[in-house]
PDB file of N, CA and C in Angstrom:
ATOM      1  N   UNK A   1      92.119  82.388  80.841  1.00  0.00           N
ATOM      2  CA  UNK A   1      92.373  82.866  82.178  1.00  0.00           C
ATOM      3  C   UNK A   1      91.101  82.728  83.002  1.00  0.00           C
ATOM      4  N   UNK A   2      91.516  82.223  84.313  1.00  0.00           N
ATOM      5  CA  UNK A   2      90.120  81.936  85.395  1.00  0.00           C
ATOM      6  C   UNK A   2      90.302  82.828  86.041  1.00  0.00           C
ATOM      7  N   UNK A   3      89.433  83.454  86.767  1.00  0.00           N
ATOM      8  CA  UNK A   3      88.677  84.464  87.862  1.00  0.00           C
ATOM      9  C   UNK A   3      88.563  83.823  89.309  1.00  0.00           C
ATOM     10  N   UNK A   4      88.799  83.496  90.030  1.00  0.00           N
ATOM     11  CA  UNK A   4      87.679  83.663  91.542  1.00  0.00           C
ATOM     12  C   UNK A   4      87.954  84.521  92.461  1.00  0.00           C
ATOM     13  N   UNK A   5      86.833  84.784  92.960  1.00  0.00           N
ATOM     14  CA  UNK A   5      86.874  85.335  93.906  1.00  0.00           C
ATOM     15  C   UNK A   5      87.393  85.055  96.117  1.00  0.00           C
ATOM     16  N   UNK A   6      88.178  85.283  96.212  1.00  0.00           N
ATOM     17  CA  UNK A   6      88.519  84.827  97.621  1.00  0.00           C
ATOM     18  C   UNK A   6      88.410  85.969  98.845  1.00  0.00           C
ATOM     19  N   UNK A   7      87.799  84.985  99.769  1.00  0.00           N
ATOM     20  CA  UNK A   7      87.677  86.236 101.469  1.00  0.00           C
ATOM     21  C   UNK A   7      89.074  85.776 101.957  1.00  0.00           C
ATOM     22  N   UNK A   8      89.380  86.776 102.623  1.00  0.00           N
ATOM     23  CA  UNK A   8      90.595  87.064 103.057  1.00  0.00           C
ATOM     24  C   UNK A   8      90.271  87.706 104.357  1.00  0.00           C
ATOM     25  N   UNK A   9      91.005  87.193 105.184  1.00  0.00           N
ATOM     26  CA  UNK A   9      90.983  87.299 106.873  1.00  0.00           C
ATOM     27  C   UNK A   9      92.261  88.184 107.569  1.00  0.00           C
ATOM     28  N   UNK A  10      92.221  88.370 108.288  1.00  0.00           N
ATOM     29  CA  UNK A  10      93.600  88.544 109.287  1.00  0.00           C
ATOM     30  C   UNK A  10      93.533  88.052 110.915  1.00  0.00           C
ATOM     31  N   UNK A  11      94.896  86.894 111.020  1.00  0.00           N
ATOM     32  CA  UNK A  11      94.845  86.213 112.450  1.00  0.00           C
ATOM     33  C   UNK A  11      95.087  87.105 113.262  1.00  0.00           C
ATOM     34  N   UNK A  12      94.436  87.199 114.593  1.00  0.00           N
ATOM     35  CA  UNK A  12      94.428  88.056 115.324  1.00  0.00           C
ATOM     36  C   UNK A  12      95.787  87.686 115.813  1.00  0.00           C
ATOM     37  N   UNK A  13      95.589  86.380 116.183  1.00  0.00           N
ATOM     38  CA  UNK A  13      96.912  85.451 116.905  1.00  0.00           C
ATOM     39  C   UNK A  13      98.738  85.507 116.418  1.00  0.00           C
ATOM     40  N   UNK A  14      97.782  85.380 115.065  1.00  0.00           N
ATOM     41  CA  UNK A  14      99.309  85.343 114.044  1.00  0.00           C
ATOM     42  C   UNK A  14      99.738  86.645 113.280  1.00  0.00           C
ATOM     43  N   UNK A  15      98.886  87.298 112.769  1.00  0.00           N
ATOM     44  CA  UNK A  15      99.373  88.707 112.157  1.00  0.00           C
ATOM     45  C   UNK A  15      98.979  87.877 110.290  1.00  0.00           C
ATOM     46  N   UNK A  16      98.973  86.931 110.388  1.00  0.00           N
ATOM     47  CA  UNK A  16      98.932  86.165 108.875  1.00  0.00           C
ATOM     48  C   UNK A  16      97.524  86.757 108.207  1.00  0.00           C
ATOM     49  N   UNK A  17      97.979  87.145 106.928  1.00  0.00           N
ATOM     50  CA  UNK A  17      96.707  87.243 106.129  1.00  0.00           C
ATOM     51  C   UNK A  17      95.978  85.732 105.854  1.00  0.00           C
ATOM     52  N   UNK A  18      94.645  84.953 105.640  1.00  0.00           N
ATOM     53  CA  UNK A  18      94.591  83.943 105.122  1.00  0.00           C
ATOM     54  C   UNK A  18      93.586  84.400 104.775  1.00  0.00           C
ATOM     55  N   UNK A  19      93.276  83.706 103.440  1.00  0.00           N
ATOM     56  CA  UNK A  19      92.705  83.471 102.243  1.00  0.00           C
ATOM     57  C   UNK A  19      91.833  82.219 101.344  1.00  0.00           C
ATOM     58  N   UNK A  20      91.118  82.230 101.536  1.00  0.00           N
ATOM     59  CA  UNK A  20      90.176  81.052 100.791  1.00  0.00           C
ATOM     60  C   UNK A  20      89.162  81.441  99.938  1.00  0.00           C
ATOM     61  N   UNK A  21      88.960  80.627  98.734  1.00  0.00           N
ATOM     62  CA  UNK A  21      87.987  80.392  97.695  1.00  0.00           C
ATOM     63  C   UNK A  21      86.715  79.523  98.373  1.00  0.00           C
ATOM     64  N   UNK A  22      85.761  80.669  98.535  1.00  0.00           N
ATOM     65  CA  UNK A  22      84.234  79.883  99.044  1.00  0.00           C
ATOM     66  C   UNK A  22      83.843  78.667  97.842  1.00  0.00           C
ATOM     67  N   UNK A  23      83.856  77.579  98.866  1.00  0.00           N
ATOM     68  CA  UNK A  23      82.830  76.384  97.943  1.00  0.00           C
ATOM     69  C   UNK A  23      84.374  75.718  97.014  1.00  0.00           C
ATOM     70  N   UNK A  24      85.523  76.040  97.386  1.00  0.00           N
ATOM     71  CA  UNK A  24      86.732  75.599  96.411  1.00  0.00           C
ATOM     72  C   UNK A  24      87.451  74.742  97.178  1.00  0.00           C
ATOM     73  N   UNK A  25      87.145  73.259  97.439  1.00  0.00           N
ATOM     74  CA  UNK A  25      87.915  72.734  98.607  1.00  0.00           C
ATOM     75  C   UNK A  25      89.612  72.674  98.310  1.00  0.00           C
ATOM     76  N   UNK A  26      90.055  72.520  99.090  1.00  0.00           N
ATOM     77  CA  UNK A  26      91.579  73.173  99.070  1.00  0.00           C
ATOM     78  C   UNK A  26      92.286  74.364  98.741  1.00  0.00           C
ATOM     79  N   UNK A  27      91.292  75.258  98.054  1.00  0.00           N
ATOM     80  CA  UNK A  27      91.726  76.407  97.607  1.00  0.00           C
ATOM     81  C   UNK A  27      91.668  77.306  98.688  1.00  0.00           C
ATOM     82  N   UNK A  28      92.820  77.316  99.610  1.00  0.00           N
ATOM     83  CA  UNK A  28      93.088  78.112 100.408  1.00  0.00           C
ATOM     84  C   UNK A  28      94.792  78.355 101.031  1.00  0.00           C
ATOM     85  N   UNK A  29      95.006  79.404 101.569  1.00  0.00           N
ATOM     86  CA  UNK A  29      96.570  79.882 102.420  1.00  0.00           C
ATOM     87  C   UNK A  29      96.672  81.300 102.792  1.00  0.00           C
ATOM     88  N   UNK A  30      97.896  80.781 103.374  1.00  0.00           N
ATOM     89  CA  UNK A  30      97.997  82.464 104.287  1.00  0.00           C
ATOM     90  C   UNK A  30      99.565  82.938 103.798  1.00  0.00           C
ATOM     91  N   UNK A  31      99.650  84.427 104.471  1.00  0.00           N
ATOM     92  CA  UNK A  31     100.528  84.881 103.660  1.00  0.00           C
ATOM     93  C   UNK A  31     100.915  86.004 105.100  1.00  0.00           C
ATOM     94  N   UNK A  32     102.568  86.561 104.877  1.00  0.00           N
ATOM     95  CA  UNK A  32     102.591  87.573 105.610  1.00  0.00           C
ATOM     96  C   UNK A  32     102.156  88.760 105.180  1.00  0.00           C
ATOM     97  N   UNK A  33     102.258  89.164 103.852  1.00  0.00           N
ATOM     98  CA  UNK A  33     101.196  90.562 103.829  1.00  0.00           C
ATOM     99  C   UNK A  33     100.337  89.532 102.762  1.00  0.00           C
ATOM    100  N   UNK A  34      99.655  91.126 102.150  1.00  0.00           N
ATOM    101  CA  UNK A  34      98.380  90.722 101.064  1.00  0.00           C
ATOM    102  C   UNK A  34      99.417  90.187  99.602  1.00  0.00           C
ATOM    103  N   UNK A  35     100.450  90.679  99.457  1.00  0.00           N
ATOM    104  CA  UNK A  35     101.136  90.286  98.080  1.00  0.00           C
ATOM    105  C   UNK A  35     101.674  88.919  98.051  1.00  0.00           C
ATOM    106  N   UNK A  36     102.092  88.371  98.924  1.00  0.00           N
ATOM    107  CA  UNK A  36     102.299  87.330  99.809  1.00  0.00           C
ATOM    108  C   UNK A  36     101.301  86.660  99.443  1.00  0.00           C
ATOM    109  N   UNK A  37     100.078  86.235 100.056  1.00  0.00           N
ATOM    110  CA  UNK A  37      98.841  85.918 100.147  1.00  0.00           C
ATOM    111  C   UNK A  37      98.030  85.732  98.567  1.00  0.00           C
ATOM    112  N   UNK A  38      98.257  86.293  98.174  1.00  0.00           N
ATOM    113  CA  UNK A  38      97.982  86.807  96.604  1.00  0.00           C
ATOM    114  C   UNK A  38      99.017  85.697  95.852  1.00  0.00           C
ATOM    115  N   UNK A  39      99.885  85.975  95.782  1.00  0.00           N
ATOM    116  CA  UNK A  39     100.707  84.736  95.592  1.00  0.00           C
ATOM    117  C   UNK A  39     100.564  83.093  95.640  1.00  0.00           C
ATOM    118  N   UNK A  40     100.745  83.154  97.184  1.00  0.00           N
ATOM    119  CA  UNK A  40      99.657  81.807  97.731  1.00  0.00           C
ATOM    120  C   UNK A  40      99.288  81.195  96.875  1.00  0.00           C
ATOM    121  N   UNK A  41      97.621  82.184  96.996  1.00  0.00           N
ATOM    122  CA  UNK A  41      96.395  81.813  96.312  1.00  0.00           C
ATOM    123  C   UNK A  41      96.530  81.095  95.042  1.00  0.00           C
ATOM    124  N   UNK A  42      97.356  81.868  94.009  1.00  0.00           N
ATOM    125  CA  UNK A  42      97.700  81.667  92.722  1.00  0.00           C
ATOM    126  C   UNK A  42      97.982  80.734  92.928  1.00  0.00           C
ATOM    127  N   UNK A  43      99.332  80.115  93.048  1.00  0.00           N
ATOM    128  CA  UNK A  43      99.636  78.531  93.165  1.00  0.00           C
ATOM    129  C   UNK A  43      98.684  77.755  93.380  1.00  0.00           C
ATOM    130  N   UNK A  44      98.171  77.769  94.794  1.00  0.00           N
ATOM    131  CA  UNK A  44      97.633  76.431  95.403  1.00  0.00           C
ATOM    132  C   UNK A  44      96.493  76.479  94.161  1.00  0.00           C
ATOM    133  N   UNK A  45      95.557  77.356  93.437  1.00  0.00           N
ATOM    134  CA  UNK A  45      94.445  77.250  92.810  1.00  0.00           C
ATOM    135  C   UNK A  45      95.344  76.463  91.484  1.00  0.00           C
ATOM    136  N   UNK A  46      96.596  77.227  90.955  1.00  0.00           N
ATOM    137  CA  UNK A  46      96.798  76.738  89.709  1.00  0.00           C
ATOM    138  C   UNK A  46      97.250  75.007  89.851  1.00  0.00           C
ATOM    139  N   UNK A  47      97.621  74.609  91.338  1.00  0.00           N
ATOM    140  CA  UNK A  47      98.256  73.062  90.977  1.00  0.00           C
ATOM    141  C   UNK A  47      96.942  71.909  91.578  1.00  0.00           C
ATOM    142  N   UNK A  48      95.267  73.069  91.947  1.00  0.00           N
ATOM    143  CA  UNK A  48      94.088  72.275  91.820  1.00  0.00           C
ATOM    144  C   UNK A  48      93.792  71.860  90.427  1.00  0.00           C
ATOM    145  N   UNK A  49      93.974  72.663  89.885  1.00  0.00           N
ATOM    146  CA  UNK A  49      93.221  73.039  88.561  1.00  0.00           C
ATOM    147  C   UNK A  49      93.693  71.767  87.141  1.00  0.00           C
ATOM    148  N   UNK A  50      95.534  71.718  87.859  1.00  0.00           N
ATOM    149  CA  UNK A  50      95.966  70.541  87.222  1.00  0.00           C
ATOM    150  C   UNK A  50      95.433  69.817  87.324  1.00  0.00           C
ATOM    151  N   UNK A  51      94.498  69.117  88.363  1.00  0.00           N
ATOM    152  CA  UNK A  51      93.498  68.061  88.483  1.00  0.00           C
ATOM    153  C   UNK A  51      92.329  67.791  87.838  1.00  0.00           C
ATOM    154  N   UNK A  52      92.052  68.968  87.276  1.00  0.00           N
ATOM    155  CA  UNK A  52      91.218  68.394  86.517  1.00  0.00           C
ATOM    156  C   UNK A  52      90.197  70.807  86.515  1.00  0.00           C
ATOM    157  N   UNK A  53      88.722  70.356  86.198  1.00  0.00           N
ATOM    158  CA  UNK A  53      88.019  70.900  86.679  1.00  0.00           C
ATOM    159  C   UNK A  53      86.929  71.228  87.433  1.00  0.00           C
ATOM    160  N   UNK A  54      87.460  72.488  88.783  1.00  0.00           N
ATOM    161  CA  UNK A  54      87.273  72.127  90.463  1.00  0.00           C
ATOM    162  C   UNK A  54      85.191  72.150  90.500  1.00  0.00           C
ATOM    163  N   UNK A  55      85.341  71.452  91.329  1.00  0.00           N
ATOM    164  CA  UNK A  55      84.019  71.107  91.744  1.00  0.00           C
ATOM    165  C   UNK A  55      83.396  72.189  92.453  1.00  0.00           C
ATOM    166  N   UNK A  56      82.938  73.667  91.949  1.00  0.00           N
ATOM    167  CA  UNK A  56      82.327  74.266  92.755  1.00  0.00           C
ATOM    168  C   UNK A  56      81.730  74.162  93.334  1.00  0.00           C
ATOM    169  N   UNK A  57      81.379  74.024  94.679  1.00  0.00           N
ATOM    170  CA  UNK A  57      80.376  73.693  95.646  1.00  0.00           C
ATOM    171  C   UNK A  57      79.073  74.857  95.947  1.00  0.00           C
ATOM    172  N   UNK A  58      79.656  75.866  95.859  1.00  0.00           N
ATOM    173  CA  UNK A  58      78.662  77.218  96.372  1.00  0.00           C
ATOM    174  C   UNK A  58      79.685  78.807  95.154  1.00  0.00           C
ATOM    175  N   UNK A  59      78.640  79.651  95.439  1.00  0.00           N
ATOM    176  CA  UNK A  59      79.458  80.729  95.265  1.00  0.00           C
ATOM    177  C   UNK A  59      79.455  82.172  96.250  1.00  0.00           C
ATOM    178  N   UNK A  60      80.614  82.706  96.207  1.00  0.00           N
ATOM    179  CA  UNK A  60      80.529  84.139  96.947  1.00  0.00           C
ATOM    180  C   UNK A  60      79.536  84.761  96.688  1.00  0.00           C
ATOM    181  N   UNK A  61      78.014  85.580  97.458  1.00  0.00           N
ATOM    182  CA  UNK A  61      77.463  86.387  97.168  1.00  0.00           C
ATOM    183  C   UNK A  61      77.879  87.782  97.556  1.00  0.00           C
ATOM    184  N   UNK A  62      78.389  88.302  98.538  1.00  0.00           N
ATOM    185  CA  UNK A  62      78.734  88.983  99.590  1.00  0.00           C
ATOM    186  C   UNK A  62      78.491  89.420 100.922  1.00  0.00           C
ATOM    187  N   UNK A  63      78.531  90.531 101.860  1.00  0.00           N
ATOM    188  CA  UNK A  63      78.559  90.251 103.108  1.00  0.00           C
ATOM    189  C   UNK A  63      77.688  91.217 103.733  1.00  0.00           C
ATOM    190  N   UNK A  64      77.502  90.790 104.653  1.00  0.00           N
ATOM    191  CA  UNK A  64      76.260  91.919 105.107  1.00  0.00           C
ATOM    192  C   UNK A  64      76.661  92.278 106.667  1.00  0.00           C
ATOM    193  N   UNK A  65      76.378  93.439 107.188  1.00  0.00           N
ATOM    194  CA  UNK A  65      76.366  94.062 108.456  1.00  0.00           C
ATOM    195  C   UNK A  65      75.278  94.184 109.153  1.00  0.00           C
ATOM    196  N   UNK A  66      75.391  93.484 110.305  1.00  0.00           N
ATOM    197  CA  UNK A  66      74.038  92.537 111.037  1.00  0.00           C
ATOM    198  C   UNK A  66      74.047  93.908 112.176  1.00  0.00           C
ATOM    199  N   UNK A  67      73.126  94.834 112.728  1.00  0.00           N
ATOM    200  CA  UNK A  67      73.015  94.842 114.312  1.00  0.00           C
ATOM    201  C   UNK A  67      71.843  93.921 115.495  1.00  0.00           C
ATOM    202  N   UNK A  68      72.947  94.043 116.273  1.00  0.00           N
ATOM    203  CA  UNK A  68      71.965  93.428 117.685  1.00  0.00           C
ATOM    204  C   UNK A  68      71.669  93.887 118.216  1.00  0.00           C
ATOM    205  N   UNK A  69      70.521  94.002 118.977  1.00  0.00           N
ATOM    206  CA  UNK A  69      70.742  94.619 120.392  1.00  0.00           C
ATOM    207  C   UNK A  69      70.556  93.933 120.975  1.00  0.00           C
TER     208      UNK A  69
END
């Protein structure tokens, strides 16, 4: 069993959750809720994976909260 980790958004425009694997090209989709989305994910990663094994490009570190003034 594989692991990754994915950021997950919400369209302001659309109401759609979307979802992508940092550094995982194609490993991404959107969903109407998070279970939805979650779903997605699963597929599109499991019918990359048939291809072989994915070319990580980068990895998630996490996120940080910037102020400006």
């Amino acid at each position: 069993m594989r692991s990754f980790t994915a950021v997950i958004e919400r369209c302001s425009e659309t109401g759609l959750y979307v979802g992508y694997v940092p550094g995982f090209a194609g490993a991404h989709s959107q969903g109407a809720t998070l279970d939805e989305l979650n779903d997605n994910l699963k597929d599109v990663i499991g019918m990359l994976l048939e291809d072989g094994e994915p070319q990580v490009e980068s990895q998630f570190v996490g996120t940080q909260t910037l102020q400006v003034t």
